[in-house]
Protein backbone atom coordinates (compact mmCIF):
# COMPACT_ATOMS: atom_id res chain seq x y z
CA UNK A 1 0.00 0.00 0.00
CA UNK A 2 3.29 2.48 0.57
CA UNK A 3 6.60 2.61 0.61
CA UNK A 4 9.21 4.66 2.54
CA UNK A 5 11.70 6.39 1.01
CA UNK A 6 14.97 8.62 2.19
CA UNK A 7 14.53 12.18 2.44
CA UNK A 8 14.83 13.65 -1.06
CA UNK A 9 14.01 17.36 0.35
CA UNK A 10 16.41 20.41 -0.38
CA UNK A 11 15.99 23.25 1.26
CA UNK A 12 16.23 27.52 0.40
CA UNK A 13 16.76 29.27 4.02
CA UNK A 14 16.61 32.68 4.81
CA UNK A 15 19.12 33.72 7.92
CA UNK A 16 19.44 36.49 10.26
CA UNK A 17 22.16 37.74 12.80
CA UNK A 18 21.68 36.06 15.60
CA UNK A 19 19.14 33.67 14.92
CA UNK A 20 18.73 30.02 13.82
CA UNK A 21 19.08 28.83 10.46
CA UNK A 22 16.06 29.31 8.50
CA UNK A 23 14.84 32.28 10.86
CA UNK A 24 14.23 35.68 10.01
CA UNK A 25 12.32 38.07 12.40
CA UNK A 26 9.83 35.37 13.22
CA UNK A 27 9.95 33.39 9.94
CA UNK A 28 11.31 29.97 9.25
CA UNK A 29 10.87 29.21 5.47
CA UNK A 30 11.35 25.71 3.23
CA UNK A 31 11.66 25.03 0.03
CA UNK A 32 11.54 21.42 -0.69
CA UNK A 33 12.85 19.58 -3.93
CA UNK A 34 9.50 17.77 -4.44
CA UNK A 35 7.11 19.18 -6.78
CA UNK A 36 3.47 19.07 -7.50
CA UNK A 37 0.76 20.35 -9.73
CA UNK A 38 -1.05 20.93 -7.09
CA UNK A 39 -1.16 22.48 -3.23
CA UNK A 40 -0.15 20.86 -0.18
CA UNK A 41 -1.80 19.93 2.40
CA UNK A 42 -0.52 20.49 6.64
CA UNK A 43 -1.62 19.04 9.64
CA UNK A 44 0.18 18.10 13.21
CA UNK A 45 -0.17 15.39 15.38
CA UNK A 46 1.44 15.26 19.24
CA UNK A 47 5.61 16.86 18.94
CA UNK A 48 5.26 16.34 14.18
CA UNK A 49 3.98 18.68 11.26
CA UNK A 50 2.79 16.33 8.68
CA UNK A 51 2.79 17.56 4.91
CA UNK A 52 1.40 15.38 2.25
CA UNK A 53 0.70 16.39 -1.34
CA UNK A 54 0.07 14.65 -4.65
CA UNK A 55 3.40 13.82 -6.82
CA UNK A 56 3.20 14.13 -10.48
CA UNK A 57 2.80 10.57 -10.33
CA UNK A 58 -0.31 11.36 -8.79
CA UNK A 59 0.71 9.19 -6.10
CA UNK A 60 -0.29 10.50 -2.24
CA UNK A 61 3.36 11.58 -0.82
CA UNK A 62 3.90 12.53 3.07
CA UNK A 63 6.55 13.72 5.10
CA UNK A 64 7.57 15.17 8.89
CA UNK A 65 8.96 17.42 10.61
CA UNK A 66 9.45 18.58 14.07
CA UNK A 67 9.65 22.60 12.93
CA UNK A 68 8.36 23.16 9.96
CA UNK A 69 12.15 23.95 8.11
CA UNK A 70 13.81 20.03 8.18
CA UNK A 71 11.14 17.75 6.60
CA UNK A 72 12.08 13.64 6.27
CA UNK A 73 10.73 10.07 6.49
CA UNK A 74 8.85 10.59 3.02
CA UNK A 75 6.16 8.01 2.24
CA UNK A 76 4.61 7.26 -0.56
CA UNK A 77 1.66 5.64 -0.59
CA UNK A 78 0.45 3.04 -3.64
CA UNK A 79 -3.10 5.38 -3.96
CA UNK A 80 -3.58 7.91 -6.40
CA UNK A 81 -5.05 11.09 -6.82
CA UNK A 82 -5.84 13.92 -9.96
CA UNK A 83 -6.22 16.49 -6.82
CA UNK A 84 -4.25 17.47 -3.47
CA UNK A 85 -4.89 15.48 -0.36
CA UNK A 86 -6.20 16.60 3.15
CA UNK A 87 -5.08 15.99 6.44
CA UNK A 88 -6.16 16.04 9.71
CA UNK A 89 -5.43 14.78 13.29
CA UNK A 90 -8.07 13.23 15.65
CA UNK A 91 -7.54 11.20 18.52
CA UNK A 92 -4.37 10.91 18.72
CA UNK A 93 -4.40 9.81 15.02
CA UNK A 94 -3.63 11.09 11.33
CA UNK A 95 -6.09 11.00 8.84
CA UNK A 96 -5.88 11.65 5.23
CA UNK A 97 -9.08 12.67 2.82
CA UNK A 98 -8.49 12.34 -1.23
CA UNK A 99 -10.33 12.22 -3.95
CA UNK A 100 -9.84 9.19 -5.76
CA UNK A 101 -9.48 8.80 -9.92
CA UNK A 102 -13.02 7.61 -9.87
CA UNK A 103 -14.05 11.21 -8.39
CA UNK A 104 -15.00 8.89 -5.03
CA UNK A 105 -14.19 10.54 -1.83
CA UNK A 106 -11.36 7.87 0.42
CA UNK A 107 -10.43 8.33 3.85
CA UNK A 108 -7.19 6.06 5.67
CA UNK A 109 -5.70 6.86 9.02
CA UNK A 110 -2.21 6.32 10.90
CA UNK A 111 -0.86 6.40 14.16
CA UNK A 112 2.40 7.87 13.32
CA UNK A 113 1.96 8.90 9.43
CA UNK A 114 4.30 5.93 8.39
CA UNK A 115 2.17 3.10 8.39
CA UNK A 116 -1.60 3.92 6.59
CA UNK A 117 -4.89 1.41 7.23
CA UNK A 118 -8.82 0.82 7.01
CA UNK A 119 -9.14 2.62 3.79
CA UNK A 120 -12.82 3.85 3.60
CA UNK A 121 -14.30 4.65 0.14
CA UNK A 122 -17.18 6.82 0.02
CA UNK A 123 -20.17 6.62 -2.58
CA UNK A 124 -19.65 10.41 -2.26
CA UNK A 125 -18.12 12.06 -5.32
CA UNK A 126 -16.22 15.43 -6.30
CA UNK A 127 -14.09 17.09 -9.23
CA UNK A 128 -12.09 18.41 -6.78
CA UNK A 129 -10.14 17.21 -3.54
CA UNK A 130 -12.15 17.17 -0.13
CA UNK A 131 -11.25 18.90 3.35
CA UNK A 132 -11.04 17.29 6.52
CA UNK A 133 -11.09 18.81 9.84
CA UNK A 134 -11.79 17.48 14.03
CA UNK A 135 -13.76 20.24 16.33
CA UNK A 136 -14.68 18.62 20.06
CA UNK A 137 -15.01 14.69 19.34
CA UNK A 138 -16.10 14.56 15.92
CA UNK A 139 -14.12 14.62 12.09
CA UNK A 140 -15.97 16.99 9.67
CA UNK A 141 -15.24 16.30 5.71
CA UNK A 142 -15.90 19.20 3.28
CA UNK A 143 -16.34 19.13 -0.06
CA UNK A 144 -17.51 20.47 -3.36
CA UNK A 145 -20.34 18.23 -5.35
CA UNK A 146 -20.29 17.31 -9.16
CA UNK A 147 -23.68 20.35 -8.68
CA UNK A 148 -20.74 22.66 -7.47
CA UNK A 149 -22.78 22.94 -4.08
CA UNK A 150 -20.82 22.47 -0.68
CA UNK A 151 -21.50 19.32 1.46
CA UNK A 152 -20.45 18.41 4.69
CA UNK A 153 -20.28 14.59 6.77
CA UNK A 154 -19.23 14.09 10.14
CA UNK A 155 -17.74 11.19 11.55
CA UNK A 156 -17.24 10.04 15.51
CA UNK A 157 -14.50 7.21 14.11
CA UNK A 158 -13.55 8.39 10.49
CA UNK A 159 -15.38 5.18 9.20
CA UNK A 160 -18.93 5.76 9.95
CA UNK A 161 -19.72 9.08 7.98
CA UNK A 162 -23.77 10.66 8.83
CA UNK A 163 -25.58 13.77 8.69
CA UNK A 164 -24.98 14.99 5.52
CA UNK A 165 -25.57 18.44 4.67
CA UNK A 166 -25.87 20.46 1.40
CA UNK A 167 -25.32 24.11 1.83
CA UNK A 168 -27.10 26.00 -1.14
CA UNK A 169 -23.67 28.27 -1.80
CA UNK A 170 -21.99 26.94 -5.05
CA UNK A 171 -18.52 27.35 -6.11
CA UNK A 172 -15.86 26.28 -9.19
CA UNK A 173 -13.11 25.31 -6.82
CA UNK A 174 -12.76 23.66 -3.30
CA UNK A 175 -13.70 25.02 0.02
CA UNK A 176 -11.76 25.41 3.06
CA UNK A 177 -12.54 24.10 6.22
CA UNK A 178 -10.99 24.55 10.02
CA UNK A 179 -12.60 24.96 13.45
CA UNK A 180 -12.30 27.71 15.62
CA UNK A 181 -12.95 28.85 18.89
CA UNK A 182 -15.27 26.14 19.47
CA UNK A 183 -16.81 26.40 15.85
CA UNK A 184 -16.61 25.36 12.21
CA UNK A 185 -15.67 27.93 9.62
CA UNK A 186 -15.94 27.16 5.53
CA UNK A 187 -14.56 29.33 3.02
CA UNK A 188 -14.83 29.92 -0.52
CA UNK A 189 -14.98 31.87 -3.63
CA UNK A 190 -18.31 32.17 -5.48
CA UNK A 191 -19.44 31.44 -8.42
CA UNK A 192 -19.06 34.13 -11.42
CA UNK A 193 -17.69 37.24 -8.89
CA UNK A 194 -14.53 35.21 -7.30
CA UNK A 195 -15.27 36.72 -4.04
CA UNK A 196 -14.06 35.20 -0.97
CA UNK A 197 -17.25 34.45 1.51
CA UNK A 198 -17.13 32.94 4.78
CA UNK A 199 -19.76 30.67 6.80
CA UNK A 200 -20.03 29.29 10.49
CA UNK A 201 -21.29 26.39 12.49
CA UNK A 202 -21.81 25.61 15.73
CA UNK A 203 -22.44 21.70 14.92
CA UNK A 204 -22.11 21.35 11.35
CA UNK A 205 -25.74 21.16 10.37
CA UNK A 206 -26.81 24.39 10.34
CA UNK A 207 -24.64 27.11 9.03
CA UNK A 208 -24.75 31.22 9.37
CA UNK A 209 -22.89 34.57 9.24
CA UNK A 210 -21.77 34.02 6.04
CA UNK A 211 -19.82 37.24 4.82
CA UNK A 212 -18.43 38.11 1.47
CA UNK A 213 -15.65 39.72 1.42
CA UNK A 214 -14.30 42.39 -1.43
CA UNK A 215 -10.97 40.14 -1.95
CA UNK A 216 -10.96 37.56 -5.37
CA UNK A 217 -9.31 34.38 -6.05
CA UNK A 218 -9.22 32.04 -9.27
CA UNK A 219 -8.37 29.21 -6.57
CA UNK A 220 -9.77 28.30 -3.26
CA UNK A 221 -8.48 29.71 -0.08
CA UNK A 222 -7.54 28.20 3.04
CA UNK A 223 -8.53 28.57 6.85
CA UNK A 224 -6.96 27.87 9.89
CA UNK A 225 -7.04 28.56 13.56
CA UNK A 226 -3.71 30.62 15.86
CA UNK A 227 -3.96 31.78 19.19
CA UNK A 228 -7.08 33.90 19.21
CA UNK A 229 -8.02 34.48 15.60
CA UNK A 230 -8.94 33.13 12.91
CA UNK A 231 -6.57 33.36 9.87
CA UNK A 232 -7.36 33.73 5.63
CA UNK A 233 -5.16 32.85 3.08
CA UNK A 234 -5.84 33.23 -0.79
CA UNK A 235 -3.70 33.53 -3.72
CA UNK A 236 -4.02 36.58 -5.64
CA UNK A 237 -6.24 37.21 -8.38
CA UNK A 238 -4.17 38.65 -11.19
CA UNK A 239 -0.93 38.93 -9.34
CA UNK A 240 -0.90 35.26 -8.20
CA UNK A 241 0.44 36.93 -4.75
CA UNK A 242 -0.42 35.07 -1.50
CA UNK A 243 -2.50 36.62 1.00
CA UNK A 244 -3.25 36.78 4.81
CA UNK A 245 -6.01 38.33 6.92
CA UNK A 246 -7.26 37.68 10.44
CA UNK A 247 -10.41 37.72 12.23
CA UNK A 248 -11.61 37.17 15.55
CA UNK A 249 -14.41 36.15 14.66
CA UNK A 250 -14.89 35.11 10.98
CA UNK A 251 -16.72 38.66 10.70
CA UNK A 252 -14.67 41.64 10.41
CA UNK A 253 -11.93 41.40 8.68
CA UNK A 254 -8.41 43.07 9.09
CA UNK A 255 -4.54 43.12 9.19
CA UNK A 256 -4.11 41.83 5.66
CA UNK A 257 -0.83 41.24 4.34
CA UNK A 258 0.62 40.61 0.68
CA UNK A 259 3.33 38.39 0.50
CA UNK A 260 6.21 38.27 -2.52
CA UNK A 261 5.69 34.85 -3.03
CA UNK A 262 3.17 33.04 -5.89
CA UNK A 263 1.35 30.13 -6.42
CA UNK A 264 -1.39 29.35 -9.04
CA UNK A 265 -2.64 26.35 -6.52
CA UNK A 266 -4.69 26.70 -3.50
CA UNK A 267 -2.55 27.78 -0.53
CA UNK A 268 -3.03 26.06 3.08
CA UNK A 269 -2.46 27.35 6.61
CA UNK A 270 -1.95 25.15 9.96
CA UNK A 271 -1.24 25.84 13.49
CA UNK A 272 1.82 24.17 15.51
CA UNK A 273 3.44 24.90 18.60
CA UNK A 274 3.85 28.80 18.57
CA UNK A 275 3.85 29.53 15.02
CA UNK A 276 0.95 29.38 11.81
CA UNK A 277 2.26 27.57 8.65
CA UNK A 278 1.93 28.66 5.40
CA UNK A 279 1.93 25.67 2.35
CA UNK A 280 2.40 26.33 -0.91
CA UNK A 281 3.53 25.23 -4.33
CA UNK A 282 5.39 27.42 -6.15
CA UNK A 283 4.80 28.03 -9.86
CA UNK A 284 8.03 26.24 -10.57
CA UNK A 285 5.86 23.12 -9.26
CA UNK A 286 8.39 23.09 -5.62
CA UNK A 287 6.31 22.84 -2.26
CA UNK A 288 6.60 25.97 0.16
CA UNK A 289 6.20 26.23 3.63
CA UNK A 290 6.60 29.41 5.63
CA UNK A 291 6.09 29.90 9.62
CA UNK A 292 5.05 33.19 11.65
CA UNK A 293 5.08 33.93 15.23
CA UNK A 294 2.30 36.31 14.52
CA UNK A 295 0.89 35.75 11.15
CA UNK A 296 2.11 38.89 9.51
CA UNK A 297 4.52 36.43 7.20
């Protein structure tokens, strides 16, 4: 089903006076050798960051690291993909969310991101990969319907999926997905304007607030939860540039900040430790990933 592999990562660090290698002000960047045509995916489980992406194989890659900069014990697992993976942890376990060449939604789970088992295979089906996400003692998968409308399933076990939900918002690319602050938050860009809106949920089933904000993307944006906000990421409409914002409370929005760097993929964000992570792949195909102490990047 997979196969480990040596490291085959290189890395691009930035340094400053004083500080460790691959820190600047705050900032620990990586650029790894491995390549995609699509975005990454981050998640953490107990002391590890976990990245896993699609190779241009289409094969479901993963690899580890214990800050975000040195990244090792690649595995590459036998399934196969035409979209990025997801990840997420939930007790005390990794799981990883794809959408399989069929269109079918999959599911598999490890204790340690080495070893992967009890594959589930959905009936569910998308153009586009699915997002996975754990808030209190339930798993939450997210994704976009061959109708373009959003669906969510929750899960107490990652096997057993109920309570579907189809949300009446349509969009051309994938959603994002994270929980915060005791709730769930989507995210995605509509269909025909390219604005960015935002929705919450208390339980999953029924969802509110939804704001649209003035910013565009061609590609889905990502979500993720740091300290006390709430944090937006989106790639640029015509200048490809990354983007950050923050909210407290998935409402107002503030503090945004344009970043040098491109992608023409759907960017990710992830909490760990004391710093948000910021995935990318680069539009020479290389995976990014960029920490803050303070999400200002």
């Amino acid at each position: 089903m997979l196969r480990a592999t040596m490291p085959l990562v290189g890395f691009c660090l930035l340094f400053g006076l004083g500080m460790p290698a691959g820190e600047v002000a705050g900032q620990a960047k990586a650029i790894l050798e491995e390549q995609s045509n699509f975005g990454p995916a981050l998640a953490y489980l107990e002391d590890r960051m976990f990245l896993a992406w699609t190779g241009r194989d289409a094969k479901l890659n993963v690899m580890r690291s214990q800050e975000g900069v040195d990244w090792s014990g690649k595995v590459i697992l036998e399934e196969r993909s035409e979209h990025p993976p997801s990840l997420a942890s939930f007790n005390g376990r990794l799981f990883i969310a794809w959408t399989g060449r069929d269109g079918k939604i999959n599911i598999m789970r490890s204790d340690e991101g080495i070893d992967w088992r009890a594959k589930i295979v959905l009936e569910e089906q998308s153009d586009l990969e699915p997002n996975i996400v754990a808030l209190d003692d339930r798993l939450y998968l997210l994704w976009r319907g061959r109708d373009d409308k959003i669906n969510i399933l929750q899960s107490t076990d990652g096997i057993d999926w109920i309570g579907k939900v189809t949300l009446e918002e349509r969009t051309r690319d994938r959603p994002a997905l994270t929980s915060h602050a005791g709730r769930l938050y989507i995210s995605w860009i509509g269909r025909g304007d390219e604005k960015i809106n935002v929705m919450r949920s208390t339980d999953g089933i029924d969802w509110g607030g939804k704001v649209i904000l003035e910013e565009q993307s061609n590609v889905g944006p990502g979500l993720a939860s740091f300290g006390d906000y709430l944090f937006l990421t989106w790639v640029g409409r015509s200048d490809f540039k990354l983007n950050v914002m923050r909210s407290l409370e998935g409402i107002d929005w503030r503090g945004k900040v344009i970043l040098e760097e491109q992608s023409e993929q759907s960017p990710m964000l992830s909490a760990f430790w004391d710093r948000i992570y910021l995935a990318w792949t680069g539009r020479d195909a290389k995976l990014n990933v960029m920490g803050s102490r303070d999400g200002l990047f």
